[in-house]
C-alpha atoms as a PDB file:
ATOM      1  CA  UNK A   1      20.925  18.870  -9.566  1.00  0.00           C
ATOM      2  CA  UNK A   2      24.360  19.095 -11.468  1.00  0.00           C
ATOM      3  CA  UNK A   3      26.317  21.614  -9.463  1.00  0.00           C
ATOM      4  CA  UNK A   4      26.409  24.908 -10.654  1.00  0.00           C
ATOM      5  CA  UNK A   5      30.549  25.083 -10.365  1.00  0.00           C
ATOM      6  CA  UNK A   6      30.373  22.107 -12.984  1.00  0.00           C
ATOM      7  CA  UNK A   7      28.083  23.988 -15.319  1.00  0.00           C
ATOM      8  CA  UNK A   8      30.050  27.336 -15.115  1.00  0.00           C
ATOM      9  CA  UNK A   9      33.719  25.517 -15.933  1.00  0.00           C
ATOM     10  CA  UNK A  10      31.834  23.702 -18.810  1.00  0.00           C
ATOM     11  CA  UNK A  11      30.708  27.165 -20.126  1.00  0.00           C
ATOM     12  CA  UNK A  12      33.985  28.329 -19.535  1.00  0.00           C
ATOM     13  CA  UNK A  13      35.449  26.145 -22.118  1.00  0.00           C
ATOM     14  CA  UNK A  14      33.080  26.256 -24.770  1.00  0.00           C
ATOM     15  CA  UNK A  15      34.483  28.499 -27.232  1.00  0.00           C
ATOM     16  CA  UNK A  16      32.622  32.382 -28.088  1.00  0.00           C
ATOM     17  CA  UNK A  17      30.501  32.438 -30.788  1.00  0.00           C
ATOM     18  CA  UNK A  18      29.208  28.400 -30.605  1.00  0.00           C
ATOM     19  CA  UNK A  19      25.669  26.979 -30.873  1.00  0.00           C
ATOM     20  CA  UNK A  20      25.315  26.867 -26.731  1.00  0.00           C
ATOM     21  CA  UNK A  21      26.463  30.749 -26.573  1.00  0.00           C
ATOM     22  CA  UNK A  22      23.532  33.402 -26.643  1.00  0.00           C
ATOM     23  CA  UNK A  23      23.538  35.701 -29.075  1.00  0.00           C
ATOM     24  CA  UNK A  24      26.056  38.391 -29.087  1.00  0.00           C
ATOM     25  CA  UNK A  25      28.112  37.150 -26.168  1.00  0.00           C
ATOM     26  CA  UNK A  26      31.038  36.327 -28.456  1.00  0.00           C
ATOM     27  CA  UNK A  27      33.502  37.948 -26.243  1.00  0.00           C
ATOM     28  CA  UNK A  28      33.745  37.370 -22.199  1.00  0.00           C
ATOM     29  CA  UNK A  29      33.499  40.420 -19.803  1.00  0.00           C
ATOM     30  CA  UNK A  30      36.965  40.936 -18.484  1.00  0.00           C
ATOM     31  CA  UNK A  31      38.585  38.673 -15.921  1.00  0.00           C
ATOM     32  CA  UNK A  32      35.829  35.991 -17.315  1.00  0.00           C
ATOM     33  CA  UNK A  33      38.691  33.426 -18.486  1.00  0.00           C
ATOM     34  CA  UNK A  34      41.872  32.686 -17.330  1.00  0.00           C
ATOM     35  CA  UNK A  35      41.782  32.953 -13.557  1.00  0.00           C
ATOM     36  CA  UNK A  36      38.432  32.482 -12.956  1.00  0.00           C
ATOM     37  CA  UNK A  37      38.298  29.516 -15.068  1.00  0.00           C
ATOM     38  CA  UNK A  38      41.271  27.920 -13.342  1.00  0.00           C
ATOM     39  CA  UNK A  39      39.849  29.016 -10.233  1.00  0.00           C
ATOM     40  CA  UNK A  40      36.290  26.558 -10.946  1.00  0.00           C
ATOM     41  CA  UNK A  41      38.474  24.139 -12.107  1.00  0.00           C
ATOM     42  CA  UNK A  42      40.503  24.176  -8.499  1.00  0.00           C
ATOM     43  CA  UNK A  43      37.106  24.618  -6.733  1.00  0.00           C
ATOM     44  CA  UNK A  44      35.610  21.240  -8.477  1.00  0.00           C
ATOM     45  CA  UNK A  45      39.223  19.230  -8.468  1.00  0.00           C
ATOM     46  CA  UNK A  46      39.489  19.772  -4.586  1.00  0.00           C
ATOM     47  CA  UNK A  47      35.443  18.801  -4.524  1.00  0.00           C
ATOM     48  CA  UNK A  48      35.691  15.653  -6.112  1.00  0.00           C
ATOM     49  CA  UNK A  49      39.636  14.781  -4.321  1.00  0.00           C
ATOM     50  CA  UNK A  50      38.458  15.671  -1.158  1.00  0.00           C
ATOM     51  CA  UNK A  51      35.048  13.301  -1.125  1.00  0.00           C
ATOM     52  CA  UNK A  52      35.764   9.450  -0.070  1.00  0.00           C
ATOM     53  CA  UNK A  53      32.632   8.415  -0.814  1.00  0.00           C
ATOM     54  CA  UNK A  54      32.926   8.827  -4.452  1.00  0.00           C
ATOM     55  CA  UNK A  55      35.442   6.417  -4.251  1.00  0.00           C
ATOM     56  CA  UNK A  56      33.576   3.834  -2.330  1.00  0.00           C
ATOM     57  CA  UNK A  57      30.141   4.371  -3.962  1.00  0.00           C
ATOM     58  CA  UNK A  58      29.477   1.378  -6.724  1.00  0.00           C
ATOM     59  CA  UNK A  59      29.851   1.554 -10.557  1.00  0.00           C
ATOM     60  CA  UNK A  60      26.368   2.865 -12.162  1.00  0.00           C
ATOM     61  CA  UNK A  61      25.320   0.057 -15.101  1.00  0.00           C
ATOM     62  CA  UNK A  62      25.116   0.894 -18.299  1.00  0.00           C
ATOM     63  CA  UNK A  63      21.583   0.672 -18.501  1.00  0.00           C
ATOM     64  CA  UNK A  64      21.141   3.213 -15.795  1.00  0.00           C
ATOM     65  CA  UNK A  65      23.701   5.871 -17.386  1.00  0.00           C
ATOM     66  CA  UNK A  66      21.858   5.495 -20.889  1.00  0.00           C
ATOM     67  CA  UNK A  67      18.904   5.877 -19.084  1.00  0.00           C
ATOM     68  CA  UNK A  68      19.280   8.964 -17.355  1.00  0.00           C
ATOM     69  CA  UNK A  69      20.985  10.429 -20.637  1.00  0.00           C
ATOM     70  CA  UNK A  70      18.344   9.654 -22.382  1.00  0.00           C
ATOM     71  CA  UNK A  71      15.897  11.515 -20.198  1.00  0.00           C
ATOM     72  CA  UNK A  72      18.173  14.627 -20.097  1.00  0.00           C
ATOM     73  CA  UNK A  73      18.109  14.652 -23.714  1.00  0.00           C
ATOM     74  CA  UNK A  74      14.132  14.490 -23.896  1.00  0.00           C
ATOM     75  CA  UNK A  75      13.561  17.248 -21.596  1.00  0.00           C
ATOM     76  CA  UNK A  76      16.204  19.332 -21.756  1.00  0.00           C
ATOM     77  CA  UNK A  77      18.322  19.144 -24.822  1.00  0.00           C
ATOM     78  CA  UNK A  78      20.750  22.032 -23.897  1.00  0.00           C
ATOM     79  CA  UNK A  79      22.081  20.151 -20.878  1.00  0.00           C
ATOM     80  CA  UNK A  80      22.777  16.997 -22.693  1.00  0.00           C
ATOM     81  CA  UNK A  81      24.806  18.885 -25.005  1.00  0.00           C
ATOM     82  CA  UNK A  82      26.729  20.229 -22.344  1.00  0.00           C
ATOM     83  CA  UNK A  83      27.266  16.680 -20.242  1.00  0.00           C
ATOM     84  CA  UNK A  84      28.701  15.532 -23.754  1.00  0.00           C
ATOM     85  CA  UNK A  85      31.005  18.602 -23.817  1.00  0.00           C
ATOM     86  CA  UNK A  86      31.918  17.753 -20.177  1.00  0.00           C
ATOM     87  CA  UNK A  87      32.394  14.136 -21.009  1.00  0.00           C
ATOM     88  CA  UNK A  88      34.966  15.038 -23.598  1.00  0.00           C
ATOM     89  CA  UNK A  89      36.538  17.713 -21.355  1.00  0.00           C
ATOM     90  CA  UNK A  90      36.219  16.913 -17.532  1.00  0.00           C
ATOM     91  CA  UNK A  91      35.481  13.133 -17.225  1.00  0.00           C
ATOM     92  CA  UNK A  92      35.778  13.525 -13.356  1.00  0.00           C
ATOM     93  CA  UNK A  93      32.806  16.136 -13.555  1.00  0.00           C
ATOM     94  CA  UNK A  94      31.267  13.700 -15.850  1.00  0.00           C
ATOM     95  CA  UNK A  95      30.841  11.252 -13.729  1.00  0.00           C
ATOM     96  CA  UNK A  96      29.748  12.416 -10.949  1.00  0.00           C
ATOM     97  CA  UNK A  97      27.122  14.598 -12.707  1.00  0.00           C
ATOM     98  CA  UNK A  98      25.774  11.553 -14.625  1.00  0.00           C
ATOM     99  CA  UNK A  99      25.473  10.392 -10.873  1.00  0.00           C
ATOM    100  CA  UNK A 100      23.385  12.794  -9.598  1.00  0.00           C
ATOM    101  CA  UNK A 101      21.247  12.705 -12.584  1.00  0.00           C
ATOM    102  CA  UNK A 102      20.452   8.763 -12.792  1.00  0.00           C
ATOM    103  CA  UNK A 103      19.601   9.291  -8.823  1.00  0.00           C
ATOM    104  CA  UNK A 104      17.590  12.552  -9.935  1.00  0.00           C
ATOM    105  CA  UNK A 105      15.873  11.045 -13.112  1.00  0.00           C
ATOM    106  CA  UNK A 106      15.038   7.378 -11.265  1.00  0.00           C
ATOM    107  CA  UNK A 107      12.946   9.285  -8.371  1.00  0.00           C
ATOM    108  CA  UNK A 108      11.180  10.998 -10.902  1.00  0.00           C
ATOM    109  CA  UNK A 109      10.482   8.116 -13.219  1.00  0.00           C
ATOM    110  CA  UNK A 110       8.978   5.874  -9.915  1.00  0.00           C
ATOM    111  CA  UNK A 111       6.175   8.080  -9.837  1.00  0.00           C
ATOM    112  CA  UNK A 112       5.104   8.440 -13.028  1.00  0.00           C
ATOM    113  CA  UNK A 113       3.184   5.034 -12.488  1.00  0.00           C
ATOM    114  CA  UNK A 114       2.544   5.593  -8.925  1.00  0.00           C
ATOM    115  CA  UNK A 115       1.304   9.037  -9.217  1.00  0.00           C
ATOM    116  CA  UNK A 116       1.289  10.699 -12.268  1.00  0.00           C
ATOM    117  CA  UNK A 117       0.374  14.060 -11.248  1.00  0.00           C
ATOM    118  CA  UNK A 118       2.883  14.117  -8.981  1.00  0.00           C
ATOM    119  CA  UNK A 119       5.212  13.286 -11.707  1.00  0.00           C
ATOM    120  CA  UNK A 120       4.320  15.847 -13.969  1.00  0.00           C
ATOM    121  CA  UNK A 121       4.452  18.418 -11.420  1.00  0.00           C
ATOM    122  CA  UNK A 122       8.465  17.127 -10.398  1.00  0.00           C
ATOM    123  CA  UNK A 123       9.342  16.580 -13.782  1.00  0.00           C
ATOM    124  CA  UNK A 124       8.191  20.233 -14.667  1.00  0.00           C
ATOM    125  CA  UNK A 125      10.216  21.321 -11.336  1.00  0.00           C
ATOM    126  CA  UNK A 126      13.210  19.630 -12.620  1.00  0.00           C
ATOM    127  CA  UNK A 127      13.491  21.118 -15.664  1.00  0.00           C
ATOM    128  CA  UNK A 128      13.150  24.344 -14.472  1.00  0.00           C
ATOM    129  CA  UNK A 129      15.466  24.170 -12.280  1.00  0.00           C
ATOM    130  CA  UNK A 130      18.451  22.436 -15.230  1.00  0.00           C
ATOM    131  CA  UNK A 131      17.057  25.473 -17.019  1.00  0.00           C
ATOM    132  CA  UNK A 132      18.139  28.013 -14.122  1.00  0.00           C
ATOM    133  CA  UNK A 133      21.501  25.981 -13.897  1.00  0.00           C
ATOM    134  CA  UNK A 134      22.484  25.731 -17.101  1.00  0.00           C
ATOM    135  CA  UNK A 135      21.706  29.566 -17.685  1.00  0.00           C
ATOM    136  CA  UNK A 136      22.969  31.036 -14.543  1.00  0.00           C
ATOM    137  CA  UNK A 137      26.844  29.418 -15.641  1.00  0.00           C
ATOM    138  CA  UNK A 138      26.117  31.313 -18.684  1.00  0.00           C
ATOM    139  CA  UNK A 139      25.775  34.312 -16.873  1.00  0.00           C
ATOM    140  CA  UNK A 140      28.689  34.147 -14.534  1.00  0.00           C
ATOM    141  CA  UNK A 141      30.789  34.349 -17.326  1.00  0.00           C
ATOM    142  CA  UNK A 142      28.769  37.168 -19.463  1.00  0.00           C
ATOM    143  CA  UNK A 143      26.716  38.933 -17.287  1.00  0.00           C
ATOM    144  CA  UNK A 144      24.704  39.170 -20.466  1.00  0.00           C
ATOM    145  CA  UNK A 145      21.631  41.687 -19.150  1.00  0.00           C
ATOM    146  CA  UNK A 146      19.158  39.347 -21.764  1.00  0.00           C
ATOM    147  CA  UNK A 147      19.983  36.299 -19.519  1.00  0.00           C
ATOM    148  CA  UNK A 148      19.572  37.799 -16.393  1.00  0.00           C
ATOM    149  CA  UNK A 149      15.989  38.465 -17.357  1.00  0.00           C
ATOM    150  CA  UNK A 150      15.019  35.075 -18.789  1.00  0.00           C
ATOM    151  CA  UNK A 151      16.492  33.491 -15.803  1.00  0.00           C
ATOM    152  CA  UNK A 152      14.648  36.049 -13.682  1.00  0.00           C
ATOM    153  CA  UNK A 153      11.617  34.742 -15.560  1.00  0.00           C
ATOM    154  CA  UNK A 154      11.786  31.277 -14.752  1.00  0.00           C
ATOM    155  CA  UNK A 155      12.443  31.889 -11.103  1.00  0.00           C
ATOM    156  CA  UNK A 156       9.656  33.765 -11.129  1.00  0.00           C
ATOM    157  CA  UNK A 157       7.647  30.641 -12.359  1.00  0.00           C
ATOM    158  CA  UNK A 158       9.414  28.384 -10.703  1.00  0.00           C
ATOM    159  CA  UNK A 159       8.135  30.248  -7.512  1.00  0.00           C
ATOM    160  CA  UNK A 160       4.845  29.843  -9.010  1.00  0.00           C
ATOM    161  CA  UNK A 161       5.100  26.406  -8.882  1.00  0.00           C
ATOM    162  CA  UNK A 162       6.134  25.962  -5.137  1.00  0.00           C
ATOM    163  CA  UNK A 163       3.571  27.794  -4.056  1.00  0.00           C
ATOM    164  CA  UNK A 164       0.764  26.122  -5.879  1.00  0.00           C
ATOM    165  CA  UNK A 165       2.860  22.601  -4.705  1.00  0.00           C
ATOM    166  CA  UNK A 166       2.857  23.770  -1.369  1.00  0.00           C
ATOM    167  CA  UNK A 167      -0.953  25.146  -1.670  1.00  0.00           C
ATOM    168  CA  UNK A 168      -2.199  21.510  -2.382  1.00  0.00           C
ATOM    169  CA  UNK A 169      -0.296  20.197   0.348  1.00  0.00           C
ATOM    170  CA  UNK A 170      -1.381  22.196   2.904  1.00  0.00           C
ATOM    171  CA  UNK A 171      -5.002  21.098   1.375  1.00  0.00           C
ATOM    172  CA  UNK A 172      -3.821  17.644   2.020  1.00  0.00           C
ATOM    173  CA  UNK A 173      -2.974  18.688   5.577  1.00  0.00           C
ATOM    174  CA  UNK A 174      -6.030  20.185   6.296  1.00  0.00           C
ATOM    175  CA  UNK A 175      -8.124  17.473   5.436  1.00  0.00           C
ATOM    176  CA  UNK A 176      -5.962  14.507   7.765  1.00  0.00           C
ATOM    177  CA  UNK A 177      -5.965  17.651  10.336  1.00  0.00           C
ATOM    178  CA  UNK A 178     -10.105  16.845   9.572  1.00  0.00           C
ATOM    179  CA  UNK A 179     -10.928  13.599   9.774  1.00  0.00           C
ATOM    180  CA  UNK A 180      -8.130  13.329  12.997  1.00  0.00           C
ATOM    181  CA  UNK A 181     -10.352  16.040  14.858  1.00  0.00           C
ATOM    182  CA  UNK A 182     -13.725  13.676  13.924  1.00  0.00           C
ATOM    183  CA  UNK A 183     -11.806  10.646  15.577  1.00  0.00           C
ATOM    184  CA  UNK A 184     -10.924  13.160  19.061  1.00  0.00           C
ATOM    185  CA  UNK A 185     -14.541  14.546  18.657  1.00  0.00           C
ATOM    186  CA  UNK A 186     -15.782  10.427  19.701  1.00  0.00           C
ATOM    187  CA  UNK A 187     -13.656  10.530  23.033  1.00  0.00           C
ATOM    188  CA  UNK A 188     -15.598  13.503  24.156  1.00  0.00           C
ATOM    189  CA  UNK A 189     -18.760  10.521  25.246  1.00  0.00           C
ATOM    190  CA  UNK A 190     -18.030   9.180  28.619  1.00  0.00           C
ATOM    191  CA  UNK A 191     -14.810   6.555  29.362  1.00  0.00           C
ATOM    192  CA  UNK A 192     -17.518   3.944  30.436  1.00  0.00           C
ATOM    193  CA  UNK A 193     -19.912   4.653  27.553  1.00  0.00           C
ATOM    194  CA  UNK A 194     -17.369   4.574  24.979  1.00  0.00           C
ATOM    195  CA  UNK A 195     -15.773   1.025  26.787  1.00  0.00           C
ATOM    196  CA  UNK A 196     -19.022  -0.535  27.032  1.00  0.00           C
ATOM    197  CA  UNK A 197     -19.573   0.225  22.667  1.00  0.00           C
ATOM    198  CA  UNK A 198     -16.348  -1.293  22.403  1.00  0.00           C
ATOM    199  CA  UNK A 199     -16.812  -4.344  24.149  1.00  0.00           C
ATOM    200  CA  UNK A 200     -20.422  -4.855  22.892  1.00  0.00           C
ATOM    201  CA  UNK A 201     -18.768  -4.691  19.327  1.00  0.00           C
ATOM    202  CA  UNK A 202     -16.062  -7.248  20.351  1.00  0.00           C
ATOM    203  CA  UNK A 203     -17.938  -9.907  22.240  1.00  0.00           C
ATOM    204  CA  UNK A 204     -20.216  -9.685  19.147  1.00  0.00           C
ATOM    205  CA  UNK A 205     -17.138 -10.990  16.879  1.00  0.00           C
ATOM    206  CA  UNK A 206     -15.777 -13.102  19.509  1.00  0.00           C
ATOM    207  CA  UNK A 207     -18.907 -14.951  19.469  1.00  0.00           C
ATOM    208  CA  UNK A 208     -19.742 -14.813  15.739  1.00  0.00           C
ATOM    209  CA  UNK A 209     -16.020 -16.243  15.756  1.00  0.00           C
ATOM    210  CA  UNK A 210     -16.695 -19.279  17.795  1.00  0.00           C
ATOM    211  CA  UNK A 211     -19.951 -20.750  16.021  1.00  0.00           C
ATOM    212  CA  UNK A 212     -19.699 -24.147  14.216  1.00  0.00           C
ATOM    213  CA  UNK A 213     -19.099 -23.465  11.081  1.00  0.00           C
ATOM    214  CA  UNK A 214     -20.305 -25.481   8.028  1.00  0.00           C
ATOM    215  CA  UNK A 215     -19.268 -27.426   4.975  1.00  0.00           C
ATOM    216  CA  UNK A 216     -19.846 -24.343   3.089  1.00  0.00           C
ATOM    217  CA  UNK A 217     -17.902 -22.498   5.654  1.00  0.00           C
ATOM    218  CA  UNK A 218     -21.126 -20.604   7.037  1.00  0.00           C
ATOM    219  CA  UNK A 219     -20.952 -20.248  10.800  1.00  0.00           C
ATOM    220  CA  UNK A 220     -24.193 -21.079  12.646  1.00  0.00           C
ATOM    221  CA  UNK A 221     -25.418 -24.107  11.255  1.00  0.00           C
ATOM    222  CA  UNK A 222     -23.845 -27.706  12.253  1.00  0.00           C
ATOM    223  CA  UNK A 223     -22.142 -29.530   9.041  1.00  0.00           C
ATOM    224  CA  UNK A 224     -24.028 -32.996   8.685  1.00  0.00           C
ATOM    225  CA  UNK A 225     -22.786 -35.736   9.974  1.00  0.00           C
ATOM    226  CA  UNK A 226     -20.965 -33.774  12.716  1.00  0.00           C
ATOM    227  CA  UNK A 227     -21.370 -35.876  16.080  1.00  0.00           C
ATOM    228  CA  UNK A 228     -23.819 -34.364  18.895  1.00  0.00           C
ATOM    229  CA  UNK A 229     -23.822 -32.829  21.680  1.00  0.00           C
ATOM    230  CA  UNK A 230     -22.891 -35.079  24.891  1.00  0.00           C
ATOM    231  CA  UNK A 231     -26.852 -34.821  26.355  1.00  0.00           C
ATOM    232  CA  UNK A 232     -28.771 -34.629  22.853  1.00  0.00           C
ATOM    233  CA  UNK A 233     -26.739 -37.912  22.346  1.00  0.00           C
ATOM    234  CA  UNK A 234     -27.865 -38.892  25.374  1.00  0.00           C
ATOM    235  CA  UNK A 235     -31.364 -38.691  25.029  1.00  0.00           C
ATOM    236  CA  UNK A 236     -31.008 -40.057  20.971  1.00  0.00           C
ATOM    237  CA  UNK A 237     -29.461 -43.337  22.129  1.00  0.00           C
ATOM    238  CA  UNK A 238     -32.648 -43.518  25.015  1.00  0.00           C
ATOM    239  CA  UNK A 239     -34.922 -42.991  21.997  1.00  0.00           C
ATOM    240  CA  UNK A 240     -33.283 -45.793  20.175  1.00  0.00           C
ATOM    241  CA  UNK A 241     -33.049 -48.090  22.986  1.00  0.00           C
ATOM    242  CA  UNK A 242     -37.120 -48.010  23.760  1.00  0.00           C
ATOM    243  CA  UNK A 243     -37.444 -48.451  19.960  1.00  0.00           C
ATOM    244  CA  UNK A 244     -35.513 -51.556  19.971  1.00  0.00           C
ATOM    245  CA  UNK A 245     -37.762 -53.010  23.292  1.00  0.00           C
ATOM    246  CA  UNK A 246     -40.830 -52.447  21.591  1.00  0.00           C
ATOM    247  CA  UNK A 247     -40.097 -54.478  18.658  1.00  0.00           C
ATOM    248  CA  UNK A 248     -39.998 -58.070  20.437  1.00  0.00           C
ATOM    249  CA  UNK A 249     -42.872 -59.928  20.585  1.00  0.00           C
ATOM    250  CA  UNK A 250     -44.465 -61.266  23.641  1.00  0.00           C
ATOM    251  CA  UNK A 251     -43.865 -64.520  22.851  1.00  0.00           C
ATOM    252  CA  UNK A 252     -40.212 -64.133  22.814  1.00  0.00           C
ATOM    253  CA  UNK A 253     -39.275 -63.016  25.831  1.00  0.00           C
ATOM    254  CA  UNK A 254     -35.878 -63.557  26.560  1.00  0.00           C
ATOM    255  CA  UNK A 255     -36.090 -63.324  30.455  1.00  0.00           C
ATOM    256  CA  UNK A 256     -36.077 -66.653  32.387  1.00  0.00           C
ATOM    257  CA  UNK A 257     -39.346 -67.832  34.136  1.00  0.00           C
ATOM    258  CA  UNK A 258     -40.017 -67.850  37.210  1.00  0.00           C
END
């Protein structure tokens, strides 16, 4: 999620009275301005200086940025008025925010075809949590007691949330925990009884395996044609031999005289 540091400079510079402030914080508490604002600014400068990776890390595409943008703007308008503010205004911030979100918004997207329930639930996490965000920089500047109790709200669900998320997992849990303690509950036959079901089982497929198989690829049954077996051979050419003897006639006899 966008860090919060971003959010509060970003609220920081958006002048009293606009569209993004709540209603009747047109002037900030004391000390909200000057100081601390230069003192976020310091905070996120030395952030962004101080990590080489940012540096390293490859250019997003265009498709992805518009992408992610575009899901911001669907689901949680008030943020993607504020990432345009912060475009304008801190285009270091900019970046890496719209980095976090296309990395944010593409793990949420996968599951919405993989498992939509899922996605609903993250997607419904992830706005509440941009909600929090975006409000809490609000606050740090106003200390507006309104916002502290919408914000309060939404923890509140967003606790809600968690524990029903972590409710169905543990369901999950219990139910591998289940059919793992079926699988443990077979070792408790005997070693040898247990190795003799298992061999049983594979000499049955070894065999079944090494049958003749057929034209139509049915094991058991010899394909036509398919030469015999070295005795059955044996005895067929016998067969044919006394066949042929029988079918000269006496006066023929081919065997010299006596």
């Amino acid at each position: 999620m966008i860090g919060l540091c971003c959010l509060v400079l970003l609220s920081a510079q958006i002048a009293p009275g606009s569209p993004l402030d709540p209603p009747g914080s047109g002037e900030y508490p004391q000390g909200a301005g000057g100081s601390d604002q230069a003192s976020v600014a310091g905070t996120a400068d030395s952030v962004s200086k101080s990590s080489p990776k940012s540096a390293s890390r490859t250019e997003l595409s265009a498709e992805d940025r518009a992408a992610a943008l575009r899901f911001v703007a669907e689901h949680h308008p008030e943020l993607a008025r504020l990432l345009m503010q912060l475009k304008n205004s801190r285009s270091v911030e900019f970046e890496r925010a719209v980095r976090e979100l296309v990395q944010q918004t593409q793990a949420i997207q996968r599951l919405q075809d993989k498992n939509p329930a899922r996605y609903e639930t993250q997607l419904k996490a992830w706005k509440l949590d941009s909600q929090i965000r975006v409000l809490m920089a609000r606050w740090a500047r106003t200390a507006d007691a309104g916002l502290e109790q919408e914000i309060r709200g939404l923890i509140a669900e967003r606790q809600r949330m968690k524990f029903s998320q972590l409710s169905a997992d543990r369901q999950k849990l219990e139910e591998q925990l289940k059919r793992l303690d079926e699988q443990l509950g077979t070792f408790s036959e005997s070693e040898d009884g247990r190795v003799t079901a298992e061999w049983e089982q594979l000499s049955r497929r070894a065999k079944a395996a090494s049958r003749p198989v057929n034209a139509a690829g049915r094991p058991g049954k010899t394909t036509p044609g398919a030469s015999k077996s070295a005795p059955g051979k044996a005895a067929f050419d016998k067969a044919e031999t006394g066949k042929a003897a029988d079918a000269v006639p006496e006066g023929n006899d081919a065997r010299p005289s006596s």
